[in-house]
Every structure is written in C-alpha cells, then in structure tokens.
C-alpha atoms as a PDB file:
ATOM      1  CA  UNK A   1      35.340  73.625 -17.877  1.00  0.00           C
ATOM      2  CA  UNK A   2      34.876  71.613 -14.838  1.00  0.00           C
ATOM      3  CA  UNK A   3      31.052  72.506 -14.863  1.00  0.00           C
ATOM      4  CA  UNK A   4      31.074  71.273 -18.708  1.00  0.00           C
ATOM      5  CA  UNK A   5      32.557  68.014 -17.896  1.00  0.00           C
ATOM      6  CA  UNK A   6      30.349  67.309 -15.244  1.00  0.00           C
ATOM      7  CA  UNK A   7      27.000  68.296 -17.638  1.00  0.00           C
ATOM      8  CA  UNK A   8      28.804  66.003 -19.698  1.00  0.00           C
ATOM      9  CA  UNK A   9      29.264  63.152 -17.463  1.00  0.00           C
ATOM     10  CA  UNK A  10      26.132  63.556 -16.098  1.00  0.00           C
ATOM     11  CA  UNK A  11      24.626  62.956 -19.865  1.00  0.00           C
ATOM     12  CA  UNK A  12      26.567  60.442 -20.450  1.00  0.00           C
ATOM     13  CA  UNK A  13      25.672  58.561 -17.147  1.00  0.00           C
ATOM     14  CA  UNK A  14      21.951  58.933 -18.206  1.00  0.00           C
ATOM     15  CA  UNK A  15      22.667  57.774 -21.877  1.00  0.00           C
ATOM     16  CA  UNK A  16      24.676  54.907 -20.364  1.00  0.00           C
ATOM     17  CA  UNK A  17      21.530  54.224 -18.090  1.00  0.00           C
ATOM     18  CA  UNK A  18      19.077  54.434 -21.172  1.00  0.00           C
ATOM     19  CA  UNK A  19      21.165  52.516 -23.279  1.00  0.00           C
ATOM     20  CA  UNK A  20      21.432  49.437 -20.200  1.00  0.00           C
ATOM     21  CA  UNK A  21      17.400  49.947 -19.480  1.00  0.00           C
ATOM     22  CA  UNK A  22      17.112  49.419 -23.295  1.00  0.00           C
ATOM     23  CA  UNK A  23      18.891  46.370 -22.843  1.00  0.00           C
ATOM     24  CA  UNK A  24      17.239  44.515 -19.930  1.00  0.00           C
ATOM     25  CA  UNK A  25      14.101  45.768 -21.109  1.00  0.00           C
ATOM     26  CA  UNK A  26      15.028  43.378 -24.387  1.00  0.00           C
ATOM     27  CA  UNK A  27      16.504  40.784 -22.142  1.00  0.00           C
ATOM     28  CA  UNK A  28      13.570  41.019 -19.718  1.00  0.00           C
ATOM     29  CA  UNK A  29      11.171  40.733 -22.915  1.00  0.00           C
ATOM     30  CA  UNK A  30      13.502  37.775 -24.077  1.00  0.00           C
ATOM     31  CA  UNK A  31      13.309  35.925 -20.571  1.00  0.00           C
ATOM     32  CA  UNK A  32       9.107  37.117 -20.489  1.00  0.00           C
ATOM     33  CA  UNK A  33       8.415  35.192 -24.170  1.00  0.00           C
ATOM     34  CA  UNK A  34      10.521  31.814 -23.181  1.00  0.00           C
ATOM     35  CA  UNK A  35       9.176  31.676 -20.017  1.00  0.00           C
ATOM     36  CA  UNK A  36       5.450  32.354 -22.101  1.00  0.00           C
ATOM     37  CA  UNK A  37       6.241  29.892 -24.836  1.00  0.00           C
ATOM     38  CA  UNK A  38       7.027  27.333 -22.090  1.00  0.00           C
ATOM     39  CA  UNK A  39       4.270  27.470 -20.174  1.00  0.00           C
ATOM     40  CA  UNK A  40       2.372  27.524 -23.603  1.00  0.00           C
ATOM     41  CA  UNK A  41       3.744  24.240 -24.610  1.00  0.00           C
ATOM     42  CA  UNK A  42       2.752  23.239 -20.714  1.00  0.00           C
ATOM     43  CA  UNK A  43      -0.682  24.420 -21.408  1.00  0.00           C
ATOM     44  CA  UNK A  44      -0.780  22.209 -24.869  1.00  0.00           C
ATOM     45  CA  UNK A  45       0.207  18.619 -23.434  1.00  0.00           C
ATOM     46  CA  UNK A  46      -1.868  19.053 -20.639  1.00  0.00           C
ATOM     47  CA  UNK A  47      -4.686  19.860 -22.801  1.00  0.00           C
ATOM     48  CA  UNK A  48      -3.566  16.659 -25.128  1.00  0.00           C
ATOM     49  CA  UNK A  49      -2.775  14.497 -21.973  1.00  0.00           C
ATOM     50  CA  UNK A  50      -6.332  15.817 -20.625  1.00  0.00           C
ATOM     51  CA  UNK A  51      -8.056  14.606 -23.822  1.00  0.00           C
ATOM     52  CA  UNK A  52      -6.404  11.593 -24.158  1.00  0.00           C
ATOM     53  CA  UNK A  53      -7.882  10.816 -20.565  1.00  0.00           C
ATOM     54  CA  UNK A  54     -11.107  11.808 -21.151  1.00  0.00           C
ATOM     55  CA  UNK A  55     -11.076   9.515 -24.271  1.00  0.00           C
ATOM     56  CA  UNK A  56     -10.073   6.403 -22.372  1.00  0.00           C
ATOM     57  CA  UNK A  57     -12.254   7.092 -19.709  1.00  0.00           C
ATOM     58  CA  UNK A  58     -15.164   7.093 -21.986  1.00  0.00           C
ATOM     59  CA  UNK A  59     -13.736   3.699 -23.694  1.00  0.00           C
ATOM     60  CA  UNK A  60     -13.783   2.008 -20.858  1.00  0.00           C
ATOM     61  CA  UNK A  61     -17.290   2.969 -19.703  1.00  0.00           C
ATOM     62  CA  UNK A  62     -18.397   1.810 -23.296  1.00  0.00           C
ATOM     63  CA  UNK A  63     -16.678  -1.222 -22.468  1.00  0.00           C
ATOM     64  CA  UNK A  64     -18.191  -1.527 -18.900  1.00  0.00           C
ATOM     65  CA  UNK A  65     -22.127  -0.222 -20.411  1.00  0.00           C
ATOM     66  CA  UNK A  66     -21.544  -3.188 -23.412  1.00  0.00           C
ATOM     67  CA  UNK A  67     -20.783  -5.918 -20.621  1.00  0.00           C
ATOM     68  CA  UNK A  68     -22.373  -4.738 -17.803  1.00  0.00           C
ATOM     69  CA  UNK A  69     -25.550  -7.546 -18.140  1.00  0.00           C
ATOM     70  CA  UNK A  70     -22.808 -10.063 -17.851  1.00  0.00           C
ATOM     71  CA  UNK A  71     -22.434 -10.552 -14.337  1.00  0.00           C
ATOM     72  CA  UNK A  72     -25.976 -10.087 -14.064  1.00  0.00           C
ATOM     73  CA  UNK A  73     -26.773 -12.840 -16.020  1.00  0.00           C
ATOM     74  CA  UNK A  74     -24.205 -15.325 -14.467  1.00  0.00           C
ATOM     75  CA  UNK A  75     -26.259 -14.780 -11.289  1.00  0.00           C
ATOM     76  CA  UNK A  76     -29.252 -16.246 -12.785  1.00  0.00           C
ATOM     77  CA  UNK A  77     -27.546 -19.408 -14.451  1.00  0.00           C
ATOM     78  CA  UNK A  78     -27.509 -21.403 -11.462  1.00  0.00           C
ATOM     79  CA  UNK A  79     -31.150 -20.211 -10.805  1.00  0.00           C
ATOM     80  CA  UNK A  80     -32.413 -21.387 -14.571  1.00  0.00           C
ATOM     81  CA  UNK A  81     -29.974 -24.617 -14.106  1.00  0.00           C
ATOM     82  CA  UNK A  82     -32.147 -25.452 -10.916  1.00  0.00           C
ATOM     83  CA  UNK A  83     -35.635 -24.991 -13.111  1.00  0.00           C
ATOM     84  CA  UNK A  84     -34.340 -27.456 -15.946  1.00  0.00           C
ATOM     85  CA  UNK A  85     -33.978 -29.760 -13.287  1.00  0.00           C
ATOM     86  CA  UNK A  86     -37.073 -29.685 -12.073  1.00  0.00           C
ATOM     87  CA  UNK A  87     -39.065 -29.535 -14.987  1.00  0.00           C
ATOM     88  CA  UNK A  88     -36.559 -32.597 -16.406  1.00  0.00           C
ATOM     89  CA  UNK A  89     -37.264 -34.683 -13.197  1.00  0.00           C
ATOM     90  CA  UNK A  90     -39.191 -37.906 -13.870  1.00  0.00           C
ATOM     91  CA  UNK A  91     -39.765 -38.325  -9.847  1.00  0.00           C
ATOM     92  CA  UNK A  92     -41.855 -34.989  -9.828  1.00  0.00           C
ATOM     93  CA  UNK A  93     -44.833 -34.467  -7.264  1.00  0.00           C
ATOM     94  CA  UNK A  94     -46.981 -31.431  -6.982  1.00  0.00           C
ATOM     95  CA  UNK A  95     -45.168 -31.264  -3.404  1.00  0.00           C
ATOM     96  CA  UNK A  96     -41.964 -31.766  -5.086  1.00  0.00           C
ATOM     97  CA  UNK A  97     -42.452 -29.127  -7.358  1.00  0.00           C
ATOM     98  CA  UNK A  98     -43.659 -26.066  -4.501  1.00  0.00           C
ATOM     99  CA  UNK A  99     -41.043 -27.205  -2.618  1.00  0.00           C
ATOM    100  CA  UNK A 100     -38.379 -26.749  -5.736  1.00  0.00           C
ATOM    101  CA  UNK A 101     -40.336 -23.617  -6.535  1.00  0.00           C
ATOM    102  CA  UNK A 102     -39.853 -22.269  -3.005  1.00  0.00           C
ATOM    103  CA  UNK A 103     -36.134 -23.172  -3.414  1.00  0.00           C
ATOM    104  CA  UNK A 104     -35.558 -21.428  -6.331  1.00  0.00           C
ATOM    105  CA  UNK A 105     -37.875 -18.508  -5.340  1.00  0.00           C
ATOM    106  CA  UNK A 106     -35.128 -18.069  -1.922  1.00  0.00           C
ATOM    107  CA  UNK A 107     -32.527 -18.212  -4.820  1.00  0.00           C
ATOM    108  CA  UNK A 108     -33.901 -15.260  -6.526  1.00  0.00           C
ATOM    109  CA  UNK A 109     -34.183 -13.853  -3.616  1.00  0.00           C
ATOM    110  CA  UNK A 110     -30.737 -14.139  -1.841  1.00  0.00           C
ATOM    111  CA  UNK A 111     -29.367 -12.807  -5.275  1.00  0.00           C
ATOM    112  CA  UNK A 112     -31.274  -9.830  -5.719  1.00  0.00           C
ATOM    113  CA  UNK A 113     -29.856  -9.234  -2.361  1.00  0.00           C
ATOM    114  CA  UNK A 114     -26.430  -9.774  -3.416  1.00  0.00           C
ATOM    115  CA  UNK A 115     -26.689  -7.293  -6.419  1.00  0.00           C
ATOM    116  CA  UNK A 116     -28.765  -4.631  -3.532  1.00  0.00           C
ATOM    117  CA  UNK A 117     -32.135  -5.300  -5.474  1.00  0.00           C
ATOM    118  CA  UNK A 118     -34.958  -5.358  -1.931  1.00  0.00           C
ATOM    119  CA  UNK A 119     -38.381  -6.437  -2.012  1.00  0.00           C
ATOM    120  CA  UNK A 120     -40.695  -4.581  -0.076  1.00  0.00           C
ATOM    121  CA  UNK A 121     -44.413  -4.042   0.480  1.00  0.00           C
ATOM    122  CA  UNK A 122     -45.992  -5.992   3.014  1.00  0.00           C
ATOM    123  CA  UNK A 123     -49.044  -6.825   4.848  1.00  0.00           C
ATOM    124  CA  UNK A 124     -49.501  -4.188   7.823  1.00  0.00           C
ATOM    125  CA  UNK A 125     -47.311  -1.665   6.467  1.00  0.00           C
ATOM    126  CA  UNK A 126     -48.563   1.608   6.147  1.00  0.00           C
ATOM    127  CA  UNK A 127     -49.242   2.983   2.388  1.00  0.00           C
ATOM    128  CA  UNK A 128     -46.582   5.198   0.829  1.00  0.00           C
ATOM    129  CA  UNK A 129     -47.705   6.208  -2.561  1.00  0.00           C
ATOM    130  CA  UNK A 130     -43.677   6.784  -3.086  1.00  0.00           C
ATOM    131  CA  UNK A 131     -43.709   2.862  -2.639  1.00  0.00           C
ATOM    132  CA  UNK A 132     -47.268   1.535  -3.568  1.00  0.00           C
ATOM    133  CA  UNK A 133     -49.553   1.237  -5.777  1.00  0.00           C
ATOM    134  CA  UNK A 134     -52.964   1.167  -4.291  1.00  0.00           C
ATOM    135  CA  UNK A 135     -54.785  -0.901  -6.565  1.00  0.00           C
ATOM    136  CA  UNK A 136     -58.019  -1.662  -4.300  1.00  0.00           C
ATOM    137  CA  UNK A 137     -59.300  -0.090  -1.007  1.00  0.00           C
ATOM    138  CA  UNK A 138     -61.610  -1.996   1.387  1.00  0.00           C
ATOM    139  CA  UNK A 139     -62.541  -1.291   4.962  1.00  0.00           C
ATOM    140  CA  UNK A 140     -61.189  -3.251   7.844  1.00  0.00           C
ATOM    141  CA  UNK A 141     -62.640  -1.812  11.428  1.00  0.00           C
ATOM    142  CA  UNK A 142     -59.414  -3.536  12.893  1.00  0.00           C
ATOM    143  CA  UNK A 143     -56.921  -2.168  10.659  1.00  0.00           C
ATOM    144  CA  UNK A 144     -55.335   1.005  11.157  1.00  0.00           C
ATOM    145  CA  UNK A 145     -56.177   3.600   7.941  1.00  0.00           C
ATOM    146  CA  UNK A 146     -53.621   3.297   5.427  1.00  0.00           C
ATOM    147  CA  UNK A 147     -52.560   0.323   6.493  1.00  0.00           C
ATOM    148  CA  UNK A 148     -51.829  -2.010   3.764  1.00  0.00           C
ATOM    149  CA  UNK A 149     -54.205  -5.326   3.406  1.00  0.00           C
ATOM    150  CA  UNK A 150     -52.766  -7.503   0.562  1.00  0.00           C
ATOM    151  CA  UNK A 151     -50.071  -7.259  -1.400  1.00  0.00           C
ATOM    152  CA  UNK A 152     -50.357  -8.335  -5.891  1.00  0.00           C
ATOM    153  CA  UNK A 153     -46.949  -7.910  -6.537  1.00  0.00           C
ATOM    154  CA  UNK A 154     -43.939  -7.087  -4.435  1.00  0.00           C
ATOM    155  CA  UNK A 155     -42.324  -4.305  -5.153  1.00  0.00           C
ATOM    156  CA  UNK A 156     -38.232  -3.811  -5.888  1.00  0.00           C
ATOM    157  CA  UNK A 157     -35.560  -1.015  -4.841  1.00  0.00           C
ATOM    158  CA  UNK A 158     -31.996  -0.789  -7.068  1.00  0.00           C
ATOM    159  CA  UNK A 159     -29.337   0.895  -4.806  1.00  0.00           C
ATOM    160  CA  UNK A 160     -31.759   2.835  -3.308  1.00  0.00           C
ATOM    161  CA  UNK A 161     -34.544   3.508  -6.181  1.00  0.00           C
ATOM    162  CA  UNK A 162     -37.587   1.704  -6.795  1.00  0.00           C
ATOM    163  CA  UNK A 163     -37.768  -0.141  -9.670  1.00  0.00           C
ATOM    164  CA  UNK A 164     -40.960  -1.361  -9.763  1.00  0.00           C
ATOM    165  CA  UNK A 165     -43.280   0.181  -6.574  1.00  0.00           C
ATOM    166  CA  UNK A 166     -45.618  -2.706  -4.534  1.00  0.00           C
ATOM    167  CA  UNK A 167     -49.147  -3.023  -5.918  1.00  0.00           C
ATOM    168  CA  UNK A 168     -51.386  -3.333  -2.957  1.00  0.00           C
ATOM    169  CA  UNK A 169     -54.563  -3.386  -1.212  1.00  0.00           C
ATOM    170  CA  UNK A 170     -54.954  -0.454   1.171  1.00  0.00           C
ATOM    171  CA  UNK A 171     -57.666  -0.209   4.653  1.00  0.00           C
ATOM    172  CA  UNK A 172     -59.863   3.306   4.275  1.00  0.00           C
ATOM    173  CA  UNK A 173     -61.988   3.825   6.720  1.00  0.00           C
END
C-alpha cells in the first residue's frame, strides 16, 4: 500500500500543480488584458491629444499666413507718410525733391535690411548667372571678363534667396 499512496500522492501533487498552472495562467491572462486595455486607452489619448495639437498648430499658422503682411506693411507707413509730405509741400525744389527722394530711398533701404531683404549687384562685381541677369554685353579692354559694367535694376535676397536677381551689363572680351 505504501507504493499506492505514494502513486497517489504523486498524482495528486501533479493535479494540484495543473489545477494552480490553470489558475495563474487565467490570472496571468487577467493581469496581460488590463495591463493591454491600459496601455490601449494610453495609445487613444495620445493619439487624441496628438491630433488636437496638430490642429492648433495648423490654426495658428493660418492665423500667422492671414496676418503675416501686417508687420510688413507697418514698415512701409512711415516710408509712404514721408512721400505725402513731399509731394504735399508747397516749398518744393527739384533739389528739394532728390534730396527727399534720396531720404526716403535710405528708408527703404535700412528696412529691407531690418526684415533681411539685401540688395546686391554692383559695378565691378563679377557675373553670377545665380545672381544676374546679363541683359547686354560690351567690351571694355580695362575690365576684367565677366566683370559686371552697369547695373538696370538691383537685385534682392529674402533670408538667403533671391527674389528678384540684378539685371546687368556684363564686359566679354
């Protein structure tokens, strides 16, 4: 009998074992789907809280796009102010008027400068078709080739990109 009780301990250890297996395995599974359905919820607000940002970021750079001329345009209020002056002046000379001109021109100027707009193209620089135009070519024995003459119209940089490139006259020998 001895040998019969310890067949039948040893079953019942392994039914025992089965049987508490069987029940962490539920517990574990229990523990496994809160700990899922928690970081599901986690995954759903940050989703919704990720939205929600992405939304207000792209309200406020509506906003900022539908005002953005705003400051611009305050810059140049002073500068038009200065022009109704001059053409309201009754004391108004032809000297008067370049030297008002020139005024307002260092106006425009010192505030394209202030918003990073930078003129460029001069006499003597050397062409770069990234930069210039080359509207004419002429030959000038003293010149250097490619060395610009004359310059029509200025041309402009924004932060680092031209605008509007410098229309010039360029030495070809």
């Amino acid at each position: 009998m001895p040998k019969n009780n310890t067949i039948k301990k040893k079953v019942e250890n392994k039914t025992s074992k089965k049987k508490m297996s069987k029940s962490n395995k539920k517990a574990d599974e229990k523990s496994l789907e809160k700990e899922i359905n928690i970081l599901q919820d986690k995954h759903l607000r940050l989703k919704a809280e990720f939205e929600n940002f992405r939304r207000r970021k792209a309200d406020e750079i509506s906003r900022l796009l539908q005002y953005d001329g705003e400051n611009i345009i305050s810059g140049f209020l002073p500068i038009v102010d200065d022009i109704n002056r001059m053409i309201n002046s009754k004391d108004t000379t032809e000297d008067l008027l370049k030297d008002g001109m020139k005024m307002v021109e260092a106006k425009i100027v010192k505030y394209f400068e202030s918003i990073d707009v930078i003129t460029f193209g001069e006499k003597g620089d050397m062409m770069d078709p990234d930069l210039h135009d080359a509207m004419l070519t002429q030959k000038d024995e003293s010149a250097k080739d490619n060395t610009i003459l004359d310059v029509y119209e200025n041309g402009y940089t924004y932060r680092d990109k031209v605008i509007r490139h410098a229309k010039v006259i360029v030495n070809k020998k």
